[in-house]
PDB file of N, CA and C in Angstrom:
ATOM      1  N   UNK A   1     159.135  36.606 124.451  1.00  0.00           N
ATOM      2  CA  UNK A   1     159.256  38.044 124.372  1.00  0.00           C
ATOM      3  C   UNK A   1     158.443  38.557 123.195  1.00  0.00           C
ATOM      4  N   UNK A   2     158.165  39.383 123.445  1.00  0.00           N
ATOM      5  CA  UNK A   2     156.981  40.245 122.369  1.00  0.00           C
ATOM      6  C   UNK A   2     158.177  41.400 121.415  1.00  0.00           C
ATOM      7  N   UNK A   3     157.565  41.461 120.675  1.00  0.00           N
ATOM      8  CA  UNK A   3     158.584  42.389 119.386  1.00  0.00           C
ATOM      9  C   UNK A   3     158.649  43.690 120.063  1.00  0.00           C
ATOM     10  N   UNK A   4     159.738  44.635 119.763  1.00  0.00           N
ATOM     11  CA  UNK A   4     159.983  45.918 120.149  1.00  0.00           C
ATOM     12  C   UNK A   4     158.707  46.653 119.783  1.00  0.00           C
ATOM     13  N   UNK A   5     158.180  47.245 121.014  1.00  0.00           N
ATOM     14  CA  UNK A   5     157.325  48.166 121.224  1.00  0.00           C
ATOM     15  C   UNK A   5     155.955  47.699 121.003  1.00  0.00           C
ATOM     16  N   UNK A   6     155.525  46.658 121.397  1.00  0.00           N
ATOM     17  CA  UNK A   6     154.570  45.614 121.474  1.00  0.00           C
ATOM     18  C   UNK A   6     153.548  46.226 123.163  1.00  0.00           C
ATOM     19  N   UNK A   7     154.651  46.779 123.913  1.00  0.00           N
ATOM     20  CA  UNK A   7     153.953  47.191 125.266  1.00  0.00           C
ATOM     21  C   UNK A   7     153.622  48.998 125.049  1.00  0.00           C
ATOM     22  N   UNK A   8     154.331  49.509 123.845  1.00  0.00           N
ATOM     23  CA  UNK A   8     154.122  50.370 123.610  1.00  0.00           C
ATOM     24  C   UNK A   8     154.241  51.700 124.902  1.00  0.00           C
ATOM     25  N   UNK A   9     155.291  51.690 125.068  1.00  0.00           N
ATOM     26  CA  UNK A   9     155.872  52.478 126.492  1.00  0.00           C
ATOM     27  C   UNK A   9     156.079  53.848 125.352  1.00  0.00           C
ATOM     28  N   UNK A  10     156.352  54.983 125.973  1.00  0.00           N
ATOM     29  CA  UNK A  10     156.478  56.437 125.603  1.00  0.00           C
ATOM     30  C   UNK A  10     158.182  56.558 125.431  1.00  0.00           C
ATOM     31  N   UNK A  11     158.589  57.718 124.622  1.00  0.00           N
ATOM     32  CA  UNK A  11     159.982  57.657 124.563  1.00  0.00           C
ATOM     33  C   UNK A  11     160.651  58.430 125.663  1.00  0.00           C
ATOM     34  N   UNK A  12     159.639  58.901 126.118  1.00  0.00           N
ATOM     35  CA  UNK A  12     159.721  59.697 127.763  1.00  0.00           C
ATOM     36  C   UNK A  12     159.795  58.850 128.613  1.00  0.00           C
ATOM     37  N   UNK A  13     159.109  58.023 128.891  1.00  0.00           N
ATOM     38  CA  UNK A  13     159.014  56.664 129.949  1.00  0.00           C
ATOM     39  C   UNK A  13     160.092  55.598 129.467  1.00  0.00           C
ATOM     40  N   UNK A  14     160.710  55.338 128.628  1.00  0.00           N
ATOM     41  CA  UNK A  14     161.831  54.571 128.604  1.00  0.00           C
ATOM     42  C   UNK A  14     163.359  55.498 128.675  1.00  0.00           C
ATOM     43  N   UNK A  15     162.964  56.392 128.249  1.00  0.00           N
ATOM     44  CA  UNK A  15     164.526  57.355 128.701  1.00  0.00           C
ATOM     45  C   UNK A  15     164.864  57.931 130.077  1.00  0.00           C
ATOM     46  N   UNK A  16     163.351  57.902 130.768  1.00  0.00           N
ATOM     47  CA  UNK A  16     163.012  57.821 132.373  1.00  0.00           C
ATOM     48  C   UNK A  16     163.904  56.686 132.874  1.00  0.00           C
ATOM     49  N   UNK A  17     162.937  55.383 132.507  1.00  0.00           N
ATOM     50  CA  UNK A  17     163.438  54.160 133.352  1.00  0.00           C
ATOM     51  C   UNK A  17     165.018  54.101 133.332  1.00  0.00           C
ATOM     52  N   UNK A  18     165.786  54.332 131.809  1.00  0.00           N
ATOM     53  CA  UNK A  18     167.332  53.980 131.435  1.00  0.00           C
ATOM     54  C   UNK A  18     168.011  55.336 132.306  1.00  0.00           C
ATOM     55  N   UNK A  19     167.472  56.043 132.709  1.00  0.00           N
ATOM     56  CA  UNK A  19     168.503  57.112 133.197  1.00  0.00           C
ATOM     57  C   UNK A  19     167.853  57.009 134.771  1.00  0.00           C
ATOM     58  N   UNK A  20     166.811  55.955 135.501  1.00  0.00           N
ATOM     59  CA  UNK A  20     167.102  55.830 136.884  1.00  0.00           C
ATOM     60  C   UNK A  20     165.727  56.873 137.193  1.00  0.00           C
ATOM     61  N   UNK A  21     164.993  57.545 136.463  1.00  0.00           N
ATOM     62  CA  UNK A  21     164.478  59.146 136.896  1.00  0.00           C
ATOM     63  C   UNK A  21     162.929  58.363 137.022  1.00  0.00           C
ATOM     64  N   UNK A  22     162.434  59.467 137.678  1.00  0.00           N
ATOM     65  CA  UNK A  22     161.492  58.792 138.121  1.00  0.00           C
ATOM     66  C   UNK A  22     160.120  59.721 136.734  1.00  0.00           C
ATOM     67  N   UNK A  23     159.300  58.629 136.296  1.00  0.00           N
ATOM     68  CA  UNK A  23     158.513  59.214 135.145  1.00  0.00           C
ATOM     69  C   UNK A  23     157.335  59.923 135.168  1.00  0.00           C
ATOM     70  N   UNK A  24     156.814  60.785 134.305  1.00  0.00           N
ATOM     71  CA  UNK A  24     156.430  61.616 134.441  1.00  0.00           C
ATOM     72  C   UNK A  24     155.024  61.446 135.325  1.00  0.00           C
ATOM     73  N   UNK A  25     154.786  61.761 135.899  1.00  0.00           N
ATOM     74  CA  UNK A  25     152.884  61.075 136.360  1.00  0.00           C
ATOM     75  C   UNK A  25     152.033  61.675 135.600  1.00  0.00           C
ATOM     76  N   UNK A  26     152.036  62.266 134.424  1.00  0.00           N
ATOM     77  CA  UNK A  26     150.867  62.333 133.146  1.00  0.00           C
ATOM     78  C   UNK A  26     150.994  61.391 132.527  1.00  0.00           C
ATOM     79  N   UNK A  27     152.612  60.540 132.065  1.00  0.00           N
ATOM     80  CA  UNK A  27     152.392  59.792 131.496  1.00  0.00           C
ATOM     81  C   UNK A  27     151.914  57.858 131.891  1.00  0.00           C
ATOM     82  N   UNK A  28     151.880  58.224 133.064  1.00  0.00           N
ATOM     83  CA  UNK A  28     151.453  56.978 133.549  1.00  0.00           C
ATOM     84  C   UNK A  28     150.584  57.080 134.592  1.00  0.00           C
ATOM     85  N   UNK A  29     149.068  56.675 133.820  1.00  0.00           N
ATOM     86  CA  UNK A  29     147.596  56.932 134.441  1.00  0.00           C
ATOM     87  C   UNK A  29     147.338  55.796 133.231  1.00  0.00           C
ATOM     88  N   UNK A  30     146.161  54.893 134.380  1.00  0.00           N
ATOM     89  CA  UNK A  30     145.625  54.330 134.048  1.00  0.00           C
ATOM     90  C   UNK A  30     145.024  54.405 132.915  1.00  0.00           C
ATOM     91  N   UNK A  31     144.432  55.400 132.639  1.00  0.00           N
ATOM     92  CA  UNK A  31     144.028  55.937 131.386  1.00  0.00           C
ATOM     93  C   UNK A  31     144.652  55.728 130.262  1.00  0.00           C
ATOM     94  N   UNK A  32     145.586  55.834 130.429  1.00  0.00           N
ATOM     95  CA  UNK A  32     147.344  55.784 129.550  1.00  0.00           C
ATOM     96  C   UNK A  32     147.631  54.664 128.885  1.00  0.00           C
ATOM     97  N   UNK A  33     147.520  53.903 130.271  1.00  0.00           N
ATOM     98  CA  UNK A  33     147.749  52.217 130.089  1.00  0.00           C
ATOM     99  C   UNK A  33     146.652  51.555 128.964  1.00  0.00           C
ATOM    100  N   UNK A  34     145.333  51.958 129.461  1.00  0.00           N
ATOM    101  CA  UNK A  34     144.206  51.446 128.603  1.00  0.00           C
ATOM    102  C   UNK A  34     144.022  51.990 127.339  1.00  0.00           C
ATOM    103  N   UNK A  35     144.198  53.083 127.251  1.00  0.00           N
ATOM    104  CA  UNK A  35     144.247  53.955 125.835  1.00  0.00           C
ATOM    105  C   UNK A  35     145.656  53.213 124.676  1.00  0.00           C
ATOM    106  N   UNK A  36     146.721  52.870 125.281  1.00  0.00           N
ATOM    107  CA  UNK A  36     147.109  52.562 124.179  1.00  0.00           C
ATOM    108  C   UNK A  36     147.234  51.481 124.391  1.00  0.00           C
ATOM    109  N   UNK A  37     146.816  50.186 124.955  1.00  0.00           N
ATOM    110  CA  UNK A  37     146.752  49.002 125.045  1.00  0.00           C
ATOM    111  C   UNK A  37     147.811  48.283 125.496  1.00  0.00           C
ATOM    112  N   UNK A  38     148.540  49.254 126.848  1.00  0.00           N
ATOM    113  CA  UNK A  38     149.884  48.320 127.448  1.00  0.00           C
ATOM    114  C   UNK A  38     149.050  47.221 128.413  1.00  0.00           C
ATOM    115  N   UNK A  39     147.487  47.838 128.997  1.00  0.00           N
ATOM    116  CA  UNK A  39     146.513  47.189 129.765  1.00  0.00           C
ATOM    117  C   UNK A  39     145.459  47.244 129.206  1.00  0.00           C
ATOM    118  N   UNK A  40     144.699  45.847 129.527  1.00  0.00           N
ATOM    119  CA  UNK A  40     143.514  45.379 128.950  1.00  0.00           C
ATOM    120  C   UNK A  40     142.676  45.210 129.942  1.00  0.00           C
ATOM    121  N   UNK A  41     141.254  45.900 129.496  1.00  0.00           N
ATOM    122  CA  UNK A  41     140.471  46.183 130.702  1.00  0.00           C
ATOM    123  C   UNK A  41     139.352  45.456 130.169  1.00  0.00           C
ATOM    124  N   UNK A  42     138.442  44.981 130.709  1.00  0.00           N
ATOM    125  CA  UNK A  42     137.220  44.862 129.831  1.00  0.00           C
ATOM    126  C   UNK A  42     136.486  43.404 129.839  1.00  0.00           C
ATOM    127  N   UNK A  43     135.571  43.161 129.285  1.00  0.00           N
ATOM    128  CA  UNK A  43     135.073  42.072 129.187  1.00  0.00           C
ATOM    129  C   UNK A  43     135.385  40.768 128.732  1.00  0.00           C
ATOM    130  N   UNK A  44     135.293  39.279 128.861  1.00  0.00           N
ATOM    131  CA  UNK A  44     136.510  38.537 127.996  1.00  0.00           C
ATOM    132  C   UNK A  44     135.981  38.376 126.637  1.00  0.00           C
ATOM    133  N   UNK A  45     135.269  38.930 125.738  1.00  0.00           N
ATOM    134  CA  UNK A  45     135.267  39.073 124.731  1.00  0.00           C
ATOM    135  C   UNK A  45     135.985  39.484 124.394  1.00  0.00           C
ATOM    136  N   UNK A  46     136.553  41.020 124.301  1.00  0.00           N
ATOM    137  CA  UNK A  46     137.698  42.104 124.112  1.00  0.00           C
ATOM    138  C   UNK A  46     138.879  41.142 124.372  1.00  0.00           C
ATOM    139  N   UNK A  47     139.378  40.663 125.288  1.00  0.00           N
ATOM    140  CA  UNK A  47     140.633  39.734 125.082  1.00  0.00           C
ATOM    141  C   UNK A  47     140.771  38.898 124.508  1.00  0.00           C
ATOM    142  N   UNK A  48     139.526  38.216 123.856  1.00  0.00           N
ATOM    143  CA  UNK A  48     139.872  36.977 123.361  1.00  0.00           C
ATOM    144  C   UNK A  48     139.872  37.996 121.527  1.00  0.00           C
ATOM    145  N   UNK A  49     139.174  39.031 121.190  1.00  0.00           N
ATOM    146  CA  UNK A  49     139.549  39.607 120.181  1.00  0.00           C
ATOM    147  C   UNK A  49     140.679  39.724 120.288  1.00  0.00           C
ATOM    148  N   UNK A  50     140.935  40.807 120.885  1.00  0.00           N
ATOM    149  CA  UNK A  50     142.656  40.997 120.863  1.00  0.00           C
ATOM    150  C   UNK A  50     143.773  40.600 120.720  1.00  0.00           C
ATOM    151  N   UNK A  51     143.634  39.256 121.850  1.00  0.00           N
ATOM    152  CA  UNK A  51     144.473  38.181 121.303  1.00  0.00           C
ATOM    153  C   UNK A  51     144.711  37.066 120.324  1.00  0.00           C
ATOM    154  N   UNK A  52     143.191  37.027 119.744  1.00  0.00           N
ATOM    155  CA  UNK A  52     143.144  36.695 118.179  1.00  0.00           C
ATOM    156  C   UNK A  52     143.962  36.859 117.278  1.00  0.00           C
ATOM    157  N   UNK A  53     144.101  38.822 117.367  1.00  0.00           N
ATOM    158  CA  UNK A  53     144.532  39.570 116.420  1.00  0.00           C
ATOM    159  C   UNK A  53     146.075  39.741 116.793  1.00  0.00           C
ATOM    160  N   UNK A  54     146.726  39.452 118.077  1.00  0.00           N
ATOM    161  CA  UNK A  54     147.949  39.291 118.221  1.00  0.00           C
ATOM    162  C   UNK A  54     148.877  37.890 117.320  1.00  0.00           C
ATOM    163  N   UNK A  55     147.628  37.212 117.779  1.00  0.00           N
ATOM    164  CA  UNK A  55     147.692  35.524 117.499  1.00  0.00           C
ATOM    165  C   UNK A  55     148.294  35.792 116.011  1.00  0.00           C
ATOM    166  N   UNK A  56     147.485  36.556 115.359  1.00  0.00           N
ATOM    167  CA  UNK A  56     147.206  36.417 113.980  1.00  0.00           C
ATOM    168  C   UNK A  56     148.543  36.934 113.388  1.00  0.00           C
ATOM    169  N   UNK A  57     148.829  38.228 113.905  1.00  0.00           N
ATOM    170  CA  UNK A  57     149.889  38.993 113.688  1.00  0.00           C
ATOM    171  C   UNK A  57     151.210  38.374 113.920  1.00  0.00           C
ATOM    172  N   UNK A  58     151.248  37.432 114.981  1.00  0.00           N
ATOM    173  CA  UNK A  58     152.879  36.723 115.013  1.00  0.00           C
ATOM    174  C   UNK A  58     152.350  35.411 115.497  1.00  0.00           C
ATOM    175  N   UNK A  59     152.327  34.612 114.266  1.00  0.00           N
ATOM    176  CA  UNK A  59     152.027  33.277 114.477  1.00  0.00           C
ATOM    177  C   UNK A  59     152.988  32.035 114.732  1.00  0.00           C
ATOM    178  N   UNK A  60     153.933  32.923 115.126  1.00  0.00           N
ATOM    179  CA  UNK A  60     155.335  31.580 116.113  1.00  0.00           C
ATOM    180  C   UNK A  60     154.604  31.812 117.820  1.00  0.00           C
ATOM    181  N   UNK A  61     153.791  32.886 117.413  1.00  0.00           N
ATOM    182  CA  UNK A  61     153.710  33.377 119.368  1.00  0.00           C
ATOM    183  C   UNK A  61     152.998  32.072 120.334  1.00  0.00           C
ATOM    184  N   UNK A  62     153.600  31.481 120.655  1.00  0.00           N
ATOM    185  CA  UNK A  62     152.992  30.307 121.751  1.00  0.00           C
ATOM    186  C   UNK A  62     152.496  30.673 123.127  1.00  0.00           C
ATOM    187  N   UNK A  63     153.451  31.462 123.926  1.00  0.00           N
ATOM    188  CA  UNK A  63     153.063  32.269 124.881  1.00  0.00           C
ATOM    189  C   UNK A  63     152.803  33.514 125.400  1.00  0.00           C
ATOM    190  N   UNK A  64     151.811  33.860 126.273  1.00  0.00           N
ATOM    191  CA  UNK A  64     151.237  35.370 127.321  1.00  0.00           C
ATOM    192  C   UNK A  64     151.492  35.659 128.304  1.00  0.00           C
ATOM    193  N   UNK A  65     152.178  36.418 129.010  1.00  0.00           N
ATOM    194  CA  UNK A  65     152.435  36.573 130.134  1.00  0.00           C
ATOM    195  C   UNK A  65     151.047  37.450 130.302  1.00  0.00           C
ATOM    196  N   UNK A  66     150.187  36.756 131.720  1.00  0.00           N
ATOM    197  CA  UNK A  66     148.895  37.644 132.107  1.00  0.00           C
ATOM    198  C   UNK A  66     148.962  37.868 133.460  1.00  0.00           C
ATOM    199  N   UNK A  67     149.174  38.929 133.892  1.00  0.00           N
ATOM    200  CA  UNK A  67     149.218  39.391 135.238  1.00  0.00           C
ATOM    201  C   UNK A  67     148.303  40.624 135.799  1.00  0.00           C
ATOM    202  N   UNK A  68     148.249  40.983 136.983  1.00  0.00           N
ATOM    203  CA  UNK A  68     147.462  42.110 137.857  1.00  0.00           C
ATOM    204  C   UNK A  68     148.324  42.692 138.321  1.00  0.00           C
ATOM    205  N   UNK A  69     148.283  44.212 138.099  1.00  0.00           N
ATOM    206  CA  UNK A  69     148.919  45.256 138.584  1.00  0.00           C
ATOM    207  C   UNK A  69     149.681  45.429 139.627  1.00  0.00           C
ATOM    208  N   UNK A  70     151.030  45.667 139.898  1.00  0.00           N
ATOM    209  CA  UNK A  70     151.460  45.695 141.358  1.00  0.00           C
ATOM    210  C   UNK A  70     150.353  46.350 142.409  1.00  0.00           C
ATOM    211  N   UNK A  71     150.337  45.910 143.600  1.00  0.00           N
ATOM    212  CA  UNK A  71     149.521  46.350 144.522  1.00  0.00           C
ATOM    213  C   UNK A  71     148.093  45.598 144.832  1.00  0.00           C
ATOM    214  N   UNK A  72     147.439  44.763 143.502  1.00  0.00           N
ATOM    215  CA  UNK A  72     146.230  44.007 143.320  1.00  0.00           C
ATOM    216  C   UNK A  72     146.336  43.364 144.536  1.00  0.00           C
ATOM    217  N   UNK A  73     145.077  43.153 145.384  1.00  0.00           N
ATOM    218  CA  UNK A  73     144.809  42.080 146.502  1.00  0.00           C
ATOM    219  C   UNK A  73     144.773  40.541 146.441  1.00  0.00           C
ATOM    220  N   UNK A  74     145.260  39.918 147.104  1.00  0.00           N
ATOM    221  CA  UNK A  74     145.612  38.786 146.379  1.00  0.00           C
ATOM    222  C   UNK A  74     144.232  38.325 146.238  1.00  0.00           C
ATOM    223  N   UNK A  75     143.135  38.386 146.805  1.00  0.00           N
ATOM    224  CA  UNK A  75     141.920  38.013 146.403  1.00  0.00           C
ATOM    225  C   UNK A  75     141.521  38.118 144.857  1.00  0.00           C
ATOM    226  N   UNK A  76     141.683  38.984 144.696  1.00  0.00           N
ATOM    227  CA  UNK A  76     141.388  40.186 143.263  1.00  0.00           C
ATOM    228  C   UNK A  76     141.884  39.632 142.596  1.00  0.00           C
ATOM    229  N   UNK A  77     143.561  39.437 142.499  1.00  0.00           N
ATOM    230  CA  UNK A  77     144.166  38.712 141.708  1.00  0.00           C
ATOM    231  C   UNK A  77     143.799  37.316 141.483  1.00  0.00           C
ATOM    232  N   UNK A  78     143.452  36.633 142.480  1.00  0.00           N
ATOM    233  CA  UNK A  78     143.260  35.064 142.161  1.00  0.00           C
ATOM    234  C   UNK A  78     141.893  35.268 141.129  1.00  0.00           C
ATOM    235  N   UNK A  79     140.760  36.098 141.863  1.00  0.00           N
ATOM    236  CA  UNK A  79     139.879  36.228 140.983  1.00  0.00           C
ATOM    237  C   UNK A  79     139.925  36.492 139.360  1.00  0.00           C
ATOM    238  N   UNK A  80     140.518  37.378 139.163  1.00  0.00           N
ATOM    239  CA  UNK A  80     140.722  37.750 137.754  1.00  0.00           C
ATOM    240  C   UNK A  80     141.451  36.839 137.037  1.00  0.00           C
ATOM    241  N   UNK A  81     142.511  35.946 137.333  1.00  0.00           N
ATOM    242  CA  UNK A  81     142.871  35.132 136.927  1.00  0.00           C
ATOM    243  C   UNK A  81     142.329  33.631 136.387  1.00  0.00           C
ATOM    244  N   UNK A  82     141.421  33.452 137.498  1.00  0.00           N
ATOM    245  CA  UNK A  82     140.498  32.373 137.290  1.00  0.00           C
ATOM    246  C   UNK A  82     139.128  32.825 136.209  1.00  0.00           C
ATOM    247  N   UNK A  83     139.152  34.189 136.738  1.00  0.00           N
ATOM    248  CA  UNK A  83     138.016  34.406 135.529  1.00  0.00           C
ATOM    249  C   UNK A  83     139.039  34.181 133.971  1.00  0.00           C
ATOM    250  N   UNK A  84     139.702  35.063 133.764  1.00  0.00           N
ATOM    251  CA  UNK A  84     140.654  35.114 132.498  1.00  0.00           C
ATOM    252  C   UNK A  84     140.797  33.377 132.438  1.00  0.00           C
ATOM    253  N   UNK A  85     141.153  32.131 133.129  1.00  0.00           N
ATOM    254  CA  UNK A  85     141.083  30.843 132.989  1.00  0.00           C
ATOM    255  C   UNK A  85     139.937  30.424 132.226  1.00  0.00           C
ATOM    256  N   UNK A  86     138.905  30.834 132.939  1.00  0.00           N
ATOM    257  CA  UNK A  86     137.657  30.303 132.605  1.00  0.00           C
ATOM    258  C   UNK A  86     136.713  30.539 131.338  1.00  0.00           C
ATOM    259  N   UNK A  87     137.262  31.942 131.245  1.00  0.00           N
ATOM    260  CA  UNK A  87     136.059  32.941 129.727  1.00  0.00           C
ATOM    261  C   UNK A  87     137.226  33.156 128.786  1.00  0.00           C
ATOM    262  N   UNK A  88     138.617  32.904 129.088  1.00  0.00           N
ATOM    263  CA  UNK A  88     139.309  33.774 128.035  1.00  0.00           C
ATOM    264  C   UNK A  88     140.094  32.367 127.034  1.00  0.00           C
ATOM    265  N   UNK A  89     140.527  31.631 128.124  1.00  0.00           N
ATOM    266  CA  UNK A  89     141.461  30.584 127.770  1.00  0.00           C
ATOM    267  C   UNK A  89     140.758  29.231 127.501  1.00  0.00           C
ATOM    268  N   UNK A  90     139.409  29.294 127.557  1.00  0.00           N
ATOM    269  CA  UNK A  90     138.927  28.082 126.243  1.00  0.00           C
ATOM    270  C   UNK A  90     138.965  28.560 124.461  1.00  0.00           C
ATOM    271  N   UNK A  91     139.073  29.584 124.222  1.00  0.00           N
ATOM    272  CA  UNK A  91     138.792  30.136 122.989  1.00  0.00           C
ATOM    273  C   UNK A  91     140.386  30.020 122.548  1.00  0.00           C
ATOM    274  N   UNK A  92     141.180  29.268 122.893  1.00  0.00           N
ATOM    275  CA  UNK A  92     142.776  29.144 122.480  1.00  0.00           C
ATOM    276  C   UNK A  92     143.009  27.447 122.785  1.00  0.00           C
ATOM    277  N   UNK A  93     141.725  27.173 123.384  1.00  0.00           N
ATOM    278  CA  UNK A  93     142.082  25.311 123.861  1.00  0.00           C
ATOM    279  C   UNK A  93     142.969  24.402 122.328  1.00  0.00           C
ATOM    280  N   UNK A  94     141.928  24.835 121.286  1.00  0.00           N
ATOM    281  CA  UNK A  94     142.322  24.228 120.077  1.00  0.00           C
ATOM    282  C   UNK A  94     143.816  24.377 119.615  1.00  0.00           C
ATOM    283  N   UNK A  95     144.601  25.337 120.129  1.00  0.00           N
ATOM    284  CA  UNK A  95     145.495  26.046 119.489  1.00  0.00           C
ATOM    285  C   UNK A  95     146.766  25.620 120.403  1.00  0.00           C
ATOM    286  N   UNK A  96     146.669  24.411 121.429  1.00  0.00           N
ATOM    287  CA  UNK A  96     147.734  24.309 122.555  1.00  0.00           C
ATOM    288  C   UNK A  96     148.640  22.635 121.508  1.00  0.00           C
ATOM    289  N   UNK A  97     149.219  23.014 122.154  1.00  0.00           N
ATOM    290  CA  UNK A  97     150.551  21.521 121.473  1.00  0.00           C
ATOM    291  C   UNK A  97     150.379  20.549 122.483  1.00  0.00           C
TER     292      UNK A  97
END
């Protein structure tokens, strides 16, 4: 589990989810997601920064949960995954138990 507010959700979008209501659709656009970094878009450079700097920031952290958006094609998904295998997850090889 990642520390409170690590996914960085809105206090609108969690008082949404706890009361059942359905959330606002300004606050959840893609845009949204990428702007404050609940989603990572981008090249695997940018992730392997990022997760550097996560790395760095909580250094008990052993594991990532990395997934594709509800709805992703499973094609899409296998793809991105294998890419993220291939460009993202040698730059952490050194760092496995």
């Amino acid at each position: 589990m990642g520390p409170l507010g690590m996914l960085r959700y809105s206090e609108e979008h969690v008082k949404a989810v706890a009361a059942r209501q359905p959330q606002s659709p300004t606050a959840a656009t893609i845009e949204n997601g990428v702007q404050n970094r609940t989603w990572l878009c981008g090249p695997a450079e940018e992730f392997i920064t990022y997760l550097k700097e996560v790395e760095r920031r909580y250094p008990g952290l052993e594991h990532v949960m990395v997934s594709c958006p509800l709805g992703t094609p499973r094609k899409i998904m296998k793809e991105n995954l294998a890419r993220f295998a291939r460009e993202v997850m040698p730059a952490f090889k050194g760092n496995a138990r």
